[in-house]
Protein backbone atom coordinates (compact mmCIF):
# COMPACT_ATOMS: atom_id res chain seq x y z
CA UNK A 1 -2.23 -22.04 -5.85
CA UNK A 2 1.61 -21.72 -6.10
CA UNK A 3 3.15 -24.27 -4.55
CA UNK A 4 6.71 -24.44 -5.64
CA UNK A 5 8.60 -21.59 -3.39
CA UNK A 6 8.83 -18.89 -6.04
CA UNK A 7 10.02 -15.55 -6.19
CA UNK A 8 8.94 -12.31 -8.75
CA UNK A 9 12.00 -10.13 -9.56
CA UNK A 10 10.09 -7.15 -11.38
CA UNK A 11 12.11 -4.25 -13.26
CA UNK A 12 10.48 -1.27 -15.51
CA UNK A 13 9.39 -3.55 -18.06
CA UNK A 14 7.00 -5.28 -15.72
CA UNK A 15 4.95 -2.07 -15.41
CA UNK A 16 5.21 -0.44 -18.72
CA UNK A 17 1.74 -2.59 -19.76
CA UNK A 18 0.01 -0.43 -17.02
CA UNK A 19 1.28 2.75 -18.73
CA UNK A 20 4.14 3.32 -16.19
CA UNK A 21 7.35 4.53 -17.67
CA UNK A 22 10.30 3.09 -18.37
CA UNK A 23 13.88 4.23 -16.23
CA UNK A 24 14.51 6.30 -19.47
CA UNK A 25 11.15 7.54 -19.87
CA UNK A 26 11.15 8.52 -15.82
CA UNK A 27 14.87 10.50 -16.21
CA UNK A 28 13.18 12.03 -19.56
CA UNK A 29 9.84 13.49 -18.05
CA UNK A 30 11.97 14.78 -15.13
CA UNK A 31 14.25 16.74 -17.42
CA UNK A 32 10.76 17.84 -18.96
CA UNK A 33 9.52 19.79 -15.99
CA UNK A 34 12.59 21.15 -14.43
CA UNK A 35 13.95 22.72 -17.57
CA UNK A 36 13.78 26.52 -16.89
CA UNK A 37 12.14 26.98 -20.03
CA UNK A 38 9.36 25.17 -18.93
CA UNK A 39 8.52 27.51 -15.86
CA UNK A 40 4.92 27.83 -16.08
CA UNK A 41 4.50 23.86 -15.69
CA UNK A 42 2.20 23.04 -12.68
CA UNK A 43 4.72 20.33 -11.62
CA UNK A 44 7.57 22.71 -11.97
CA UNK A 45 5.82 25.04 -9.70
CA UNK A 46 4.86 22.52 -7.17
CA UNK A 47 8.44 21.20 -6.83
CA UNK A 48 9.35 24.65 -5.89
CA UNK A 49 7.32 25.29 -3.29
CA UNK A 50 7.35 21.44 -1.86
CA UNK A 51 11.01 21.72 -1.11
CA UNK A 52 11.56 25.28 -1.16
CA UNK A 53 13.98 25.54 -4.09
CA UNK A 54 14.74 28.51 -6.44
CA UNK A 55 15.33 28.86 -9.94
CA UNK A 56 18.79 28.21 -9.78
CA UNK A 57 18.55 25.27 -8.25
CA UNK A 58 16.18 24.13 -10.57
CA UNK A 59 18.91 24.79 -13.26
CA UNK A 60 21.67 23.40 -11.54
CA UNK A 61 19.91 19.94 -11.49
CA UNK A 62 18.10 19.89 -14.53
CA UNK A 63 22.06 21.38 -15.86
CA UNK A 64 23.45 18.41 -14.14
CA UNK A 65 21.28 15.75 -15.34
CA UNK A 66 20.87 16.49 -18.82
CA UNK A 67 24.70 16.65 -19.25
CA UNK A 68 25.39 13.22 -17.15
CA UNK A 69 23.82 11.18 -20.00
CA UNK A 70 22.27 8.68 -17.21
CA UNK A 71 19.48 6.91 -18.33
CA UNK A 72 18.69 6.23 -14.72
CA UNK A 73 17.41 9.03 -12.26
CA UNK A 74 18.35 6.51 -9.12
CA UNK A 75 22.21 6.01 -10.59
CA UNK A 76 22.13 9.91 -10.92
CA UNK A 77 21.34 10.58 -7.73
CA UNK A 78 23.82 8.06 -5.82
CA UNK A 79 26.36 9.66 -8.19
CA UNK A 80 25.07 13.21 -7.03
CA UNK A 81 23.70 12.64 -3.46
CA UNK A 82 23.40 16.94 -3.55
CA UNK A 83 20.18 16.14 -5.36
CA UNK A 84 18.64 13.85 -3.62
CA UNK A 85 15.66 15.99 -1.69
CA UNK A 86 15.21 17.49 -5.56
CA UNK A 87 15.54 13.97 -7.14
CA UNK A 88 13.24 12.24 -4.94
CA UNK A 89 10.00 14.99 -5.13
CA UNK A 90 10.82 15.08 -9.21
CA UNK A 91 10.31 11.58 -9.21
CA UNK A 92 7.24 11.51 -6.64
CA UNK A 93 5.64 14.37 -9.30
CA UNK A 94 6.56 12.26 -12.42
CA UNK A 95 5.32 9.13 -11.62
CA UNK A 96 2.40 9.59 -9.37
CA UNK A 97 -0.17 10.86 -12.43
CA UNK A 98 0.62 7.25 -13.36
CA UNK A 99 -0.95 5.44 -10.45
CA UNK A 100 -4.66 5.45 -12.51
CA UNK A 101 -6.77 2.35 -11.26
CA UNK A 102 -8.19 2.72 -15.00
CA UNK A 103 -5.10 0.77 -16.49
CA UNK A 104 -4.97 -1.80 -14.00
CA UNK A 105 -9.21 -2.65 -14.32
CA UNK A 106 -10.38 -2.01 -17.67
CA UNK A 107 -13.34 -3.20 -19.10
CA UNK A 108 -13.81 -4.40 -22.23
CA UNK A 109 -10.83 -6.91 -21.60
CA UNK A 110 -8.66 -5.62 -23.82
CA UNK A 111 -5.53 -8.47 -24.81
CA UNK A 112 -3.50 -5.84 -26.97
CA UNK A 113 -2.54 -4.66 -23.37
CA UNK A 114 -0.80 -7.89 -22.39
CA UNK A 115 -1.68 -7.06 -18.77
CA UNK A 116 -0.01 -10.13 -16.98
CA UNK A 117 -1.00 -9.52 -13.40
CA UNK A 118 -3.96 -11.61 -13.88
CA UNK A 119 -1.90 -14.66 -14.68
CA UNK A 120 -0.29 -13.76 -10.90
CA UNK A 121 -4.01 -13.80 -9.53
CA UNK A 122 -5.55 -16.37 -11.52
CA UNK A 123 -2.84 -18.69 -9.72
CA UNK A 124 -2.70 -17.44 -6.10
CA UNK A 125 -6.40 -16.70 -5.31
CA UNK A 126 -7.72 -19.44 -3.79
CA UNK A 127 -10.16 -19.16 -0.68
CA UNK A 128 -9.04 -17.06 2.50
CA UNK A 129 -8.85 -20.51 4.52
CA UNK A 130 -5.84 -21.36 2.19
CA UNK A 131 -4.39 -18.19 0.53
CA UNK A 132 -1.75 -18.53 3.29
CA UNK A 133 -0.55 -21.65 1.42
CA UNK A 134 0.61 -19.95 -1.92
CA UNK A 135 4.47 -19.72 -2.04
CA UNK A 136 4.97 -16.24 -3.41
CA UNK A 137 7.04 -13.25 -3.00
CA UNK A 138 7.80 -10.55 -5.01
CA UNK A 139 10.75 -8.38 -5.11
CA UNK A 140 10.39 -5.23 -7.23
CA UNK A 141 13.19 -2.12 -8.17
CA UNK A 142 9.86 -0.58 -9.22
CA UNK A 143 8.79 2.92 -7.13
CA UNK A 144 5.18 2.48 -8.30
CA UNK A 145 2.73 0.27 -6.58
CA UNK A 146 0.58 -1.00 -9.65
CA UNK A 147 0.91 -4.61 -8.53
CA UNK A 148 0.53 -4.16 -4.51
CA UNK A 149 -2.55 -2.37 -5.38
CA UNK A 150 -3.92 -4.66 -8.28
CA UNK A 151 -3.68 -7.81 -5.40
CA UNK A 152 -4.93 -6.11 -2.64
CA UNK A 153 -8.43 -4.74 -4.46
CA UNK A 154 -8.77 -8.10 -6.57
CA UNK A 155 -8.51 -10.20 -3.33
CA UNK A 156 -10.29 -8.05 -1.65
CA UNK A 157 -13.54 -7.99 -4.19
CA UNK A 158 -13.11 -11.37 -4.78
CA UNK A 159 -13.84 -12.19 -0.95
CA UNK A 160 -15.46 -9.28 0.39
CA UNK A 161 -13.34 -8.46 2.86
CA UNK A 162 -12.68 -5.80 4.87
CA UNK A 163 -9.32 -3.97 4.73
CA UNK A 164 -8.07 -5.57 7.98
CA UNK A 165 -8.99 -8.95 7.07
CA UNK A 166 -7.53 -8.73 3.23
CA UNK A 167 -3.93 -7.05 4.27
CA UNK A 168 -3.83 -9.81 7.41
CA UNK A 169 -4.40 -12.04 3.88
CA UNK A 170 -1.91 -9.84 1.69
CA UNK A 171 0.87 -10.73 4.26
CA UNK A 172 0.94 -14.37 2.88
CA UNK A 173 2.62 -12.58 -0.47
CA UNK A 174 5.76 -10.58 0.65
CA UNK A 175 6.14 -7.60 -1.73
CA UNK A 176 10.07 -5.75 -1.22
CA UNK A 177 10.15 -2.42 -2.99
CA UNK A 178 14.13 -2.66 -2.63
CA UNK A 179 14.24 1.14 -3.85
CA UNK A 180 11.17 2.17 -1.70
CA UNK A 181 8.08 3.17 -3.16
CA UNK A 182 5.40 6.23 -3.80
CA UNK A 183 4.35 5.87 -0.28
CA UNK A 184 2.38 3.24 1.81
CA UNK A 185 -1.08 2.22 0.38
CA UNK A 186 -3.47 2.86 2.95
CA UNK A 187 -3.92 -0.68 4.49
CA UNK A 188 -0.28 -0.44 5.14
CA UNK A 189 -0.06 2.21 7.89
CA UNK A 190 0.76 5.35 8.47
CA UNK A 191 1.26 7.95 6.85
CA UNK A 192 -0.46 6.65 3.70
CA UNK A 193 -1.31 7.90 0.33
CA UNK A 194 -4.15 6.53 -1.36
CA UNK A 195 -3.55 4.89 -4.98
CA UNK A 196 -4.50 8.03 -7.22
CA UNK A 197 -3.89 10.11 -9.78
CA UNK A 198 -5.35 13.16 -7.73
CA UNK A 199 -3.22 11.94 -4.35
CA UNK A 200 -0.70 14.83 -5.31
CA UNK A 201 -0.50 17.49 -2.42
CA UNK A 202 1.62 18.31 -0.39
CA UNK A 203 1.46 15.75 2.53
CA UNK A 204 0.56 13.20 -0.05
CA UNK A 205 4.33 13.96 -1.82
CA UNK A 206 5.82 14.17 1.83
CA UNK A 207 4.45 10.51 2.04
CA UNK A 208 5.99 9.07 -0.91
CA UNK A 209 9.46 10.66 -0.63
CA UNK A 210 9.67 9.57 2.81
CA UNK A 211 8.97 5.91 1.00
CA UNK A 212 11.64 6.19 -1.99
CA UNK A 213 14.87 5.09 -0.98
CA UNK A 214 17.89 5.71 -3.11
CA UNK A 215 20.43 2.80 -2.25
CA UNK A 216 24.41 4.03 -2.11
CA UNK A 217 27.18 1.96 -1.97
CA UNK A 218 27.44 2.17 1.87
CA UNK A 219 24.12 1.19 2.53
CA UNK A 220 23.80 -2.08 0.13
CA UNK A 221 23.27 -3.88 3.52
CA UNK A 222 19.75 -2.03 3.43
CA UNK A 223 16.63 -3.81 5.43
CA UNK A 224 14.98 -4.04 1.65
CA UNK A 225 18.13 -5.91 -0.07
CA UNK A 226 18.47 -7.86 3.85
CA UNK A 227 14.64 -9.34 3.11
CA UNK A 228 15.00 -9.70 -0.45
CA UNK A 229 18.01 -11.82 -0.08
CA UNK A 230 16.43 -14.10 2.65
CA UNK A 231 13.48 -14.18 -0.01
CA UNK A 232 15.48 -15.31 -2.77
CA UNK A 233 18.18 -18.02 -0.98
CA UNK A 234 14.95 -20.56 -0.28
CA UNK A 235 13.19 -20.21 -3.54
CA UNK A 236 12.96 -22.52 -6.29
CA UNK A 237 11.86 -20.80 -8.83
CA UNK A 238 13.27 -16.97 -9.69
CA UNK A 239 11.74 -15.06 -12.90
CA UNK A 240 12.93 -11.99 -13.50
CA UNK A 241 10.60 -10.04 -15.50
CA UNK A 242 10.93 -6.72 -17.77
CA UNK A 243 14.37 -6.48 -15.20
CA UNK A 244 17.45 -4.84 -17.05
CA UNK A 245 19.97 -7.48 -15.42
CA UNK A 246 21.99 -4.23 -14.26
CA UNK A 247 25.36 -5.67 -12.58
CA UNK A 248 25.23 -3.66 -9.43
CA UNK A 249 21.45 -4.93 -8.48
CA UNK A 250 22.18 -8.22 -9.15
CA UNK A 251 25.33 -8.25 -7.37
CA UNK A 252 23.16 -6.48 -4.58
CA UNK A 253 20.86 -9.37 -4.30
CA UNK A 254 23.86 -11.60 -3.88
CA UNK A 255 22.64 -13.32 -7.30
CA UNK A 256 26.08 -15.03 -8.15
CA UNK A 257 25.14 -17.24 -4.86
CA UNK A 258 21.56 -19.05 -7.09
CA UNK A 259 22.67 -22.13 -8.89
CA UNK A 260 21.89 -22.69 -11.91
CA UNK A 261 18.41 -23.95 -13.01
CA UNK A 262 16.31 -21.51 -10.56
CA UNK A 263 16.27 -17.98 -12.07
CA UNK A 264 14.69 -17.68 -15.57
CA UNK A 265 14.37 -13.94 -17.23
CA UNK A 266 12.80 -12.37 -19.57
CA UNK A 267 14.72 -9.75 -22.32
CA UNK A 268 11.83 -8.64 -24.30
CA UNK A 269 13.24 -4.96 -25.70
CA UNK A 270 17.26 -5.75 -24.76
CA UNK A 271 19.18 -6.19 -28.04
CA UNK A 272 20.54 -9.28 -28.96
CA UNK A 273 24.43 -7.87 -28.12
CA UNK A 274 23.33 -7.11 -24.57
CA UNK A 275 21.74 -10.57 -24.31
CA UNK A 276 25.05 -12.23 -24.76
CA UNK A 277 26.97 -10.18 -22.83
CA UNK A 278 24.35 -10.19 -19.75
CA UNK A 279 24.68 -14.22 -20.19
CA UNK A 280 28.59 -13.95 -19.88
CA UNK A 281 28.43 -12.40 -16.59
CA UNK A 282 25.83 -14.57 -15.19
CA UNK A 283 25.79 -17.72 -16.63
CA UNK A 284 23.43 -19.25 -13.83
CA UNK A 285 20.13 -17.01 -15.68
CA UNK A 286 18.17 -19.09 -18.45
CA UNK A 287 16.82 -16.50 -20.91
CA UNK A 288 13.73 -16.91 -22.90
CA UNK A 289 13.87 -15.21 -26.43
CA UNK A 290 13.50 -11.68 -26.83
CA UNK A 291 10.07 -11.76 -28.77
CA UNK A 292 8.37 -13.11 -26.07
CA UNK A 293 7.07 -10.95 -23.59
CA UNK A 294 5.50 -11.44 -19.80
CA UNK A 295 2.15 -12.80 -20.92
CA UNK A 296 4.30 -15.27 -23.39
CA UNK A 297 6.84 -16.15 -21.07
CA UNK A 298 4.56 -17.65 -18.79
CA UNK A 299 2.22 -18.91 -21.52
CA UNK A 300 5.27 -20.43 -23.65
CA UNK A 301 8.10 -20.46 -21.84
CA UNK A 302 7.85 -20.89 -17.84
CA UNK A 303 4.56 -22.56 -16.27
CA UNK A 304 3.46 -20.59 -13.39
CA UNK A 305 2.21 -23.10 -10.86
């Protein structure tokens, strides 16, 4: 059990050992299927006829991103709020053939995966009399919903439980997509879309871009960053994990405001030169070395507990 108020800040790099893509990756497979050379795509096909748009405004986007040089489809599209309908169904279609239950329960147990949501479970799940005691929450920048998922159907088989009974359970581990998500899973409501590779027509897209939320400047105030900051102003403990330490989301999250000695992050794949400047500008962050990864940084660096 967790018992020290603690609080999960996930970024790309938390997901990437479940095959998800990084923020680069994402803005690179959307360029992929909306280049007009690349017409007789499936995806490029389906985004046309989900939103109704023609060739040339396929061209103006994919014309538009390429030249930007963003390496983030979310900053693109508060720069270009034209895009958004376009923006949000290219990202629905990129990142939805990701959601395969495969690379989140895999047997043999394989460790060259370094999947680290089991450390996460291994700590909270404890029996359904007491699960309401653990002291976890999660904030996540992350569209995907690898670890909602991963939680839910671990508790769940762990217990036997219905769905009813294990999302009454989830509700003692608040999870805040800040940027929305690929839709609700379907013990969240309605309209859902089911956790699948193959949960890709039409009202199945309509339900995850109605989910993905693309946060401007004007709306920073949003009801996401509103929980996550009332998340993070009681905790303890903050780890930031795979998280790029971009300015804007941390300022978002009011992180100036955590003293020193709560937030710990990890900066496995940031070059050294970015490490020191990210320390400069917030000097309340420890950072664990950049060889050590999620699985190491709890193992080595930060006890879990």
């Amino acid at each position: 059990m967790i018992k020290i108020p603690t609080v999960l800040i996930l970024g790309a790099g938390a997901s990437i050992p479940y095959n998800f893509p990084s923020g680069l990756q994402l803005v690179e497979s959307i360029l992929s299927f909306v280049n007009p050379r690349n017409s007789y795509l499936p995806e490029q096909a389906k985004l046309k006829q989900i939103g109704n748009f023609t060739d040339k405004d396929l061209e103006e986007f994919y014309s538009a991103l390429l030249h930007s040089g963003c390496t983030s489809i979310d900053l693109f599209l508060v720069c270009r709020p034209k895009f958004m309908k376009i923006g949000k169904i290219a990202i629905a279609l990129s990142l939805i053939p990701f959601e395969n239950e495969d690379n989140l329960f895999y047997f043999p147990f394989d460790p060259t995966k370094r999947p680290w949501y089991v450390k996460v479970l291994d700590k909270i799940r404890e029996s359904p009399n007491v699960f309401h005691k653990n002291q976890l929450s999660i904030v996540t920048f992350n569209y995907d919903r690898s670890i909602d998922h991963y939680l839910f159907r671990s508790i769940q088989n762990t217990f036997d439980l219905k769905d009813d009974d294990c999302a009454k359970l989830m509700e003692a581990i608040p999870i805040v997509h800040v940027h929305g998500k690929l839709g609700k899973l379907p013990w969240e409501g309605t309209p859902y879309r089911p956790y699948s590779t193959l949960s890709n027509s039409e009202p199945d897209i309509n339900a995850a871009i109605e989910q993905i939320k693309i946060i401007t400047e004007s709306e920073e105030n949003s009801e996401e960053f509103k929980k996550a900051r009332l998340i993070l102003w009681p905790a303890q403990r903050i780890f930031l994990l795979g998280f790029g330490y971009n300015d804007l989301n941390l300022k978002r999250l009011q992180f100036q405001l955590i003293p020193r000695g709560r937030a710990f992050g990890t900066t496995k794949g940031i070059e050294i030169k970015d490490i020191e400047d990210i320390k400069d500008k917030w000097p309340n962050i420890e950072f664990a070395p950049n060889q050590y990864d999620i699985i190491d940084f709890f193992g080595k660096f930060i006890n879990l507990k």
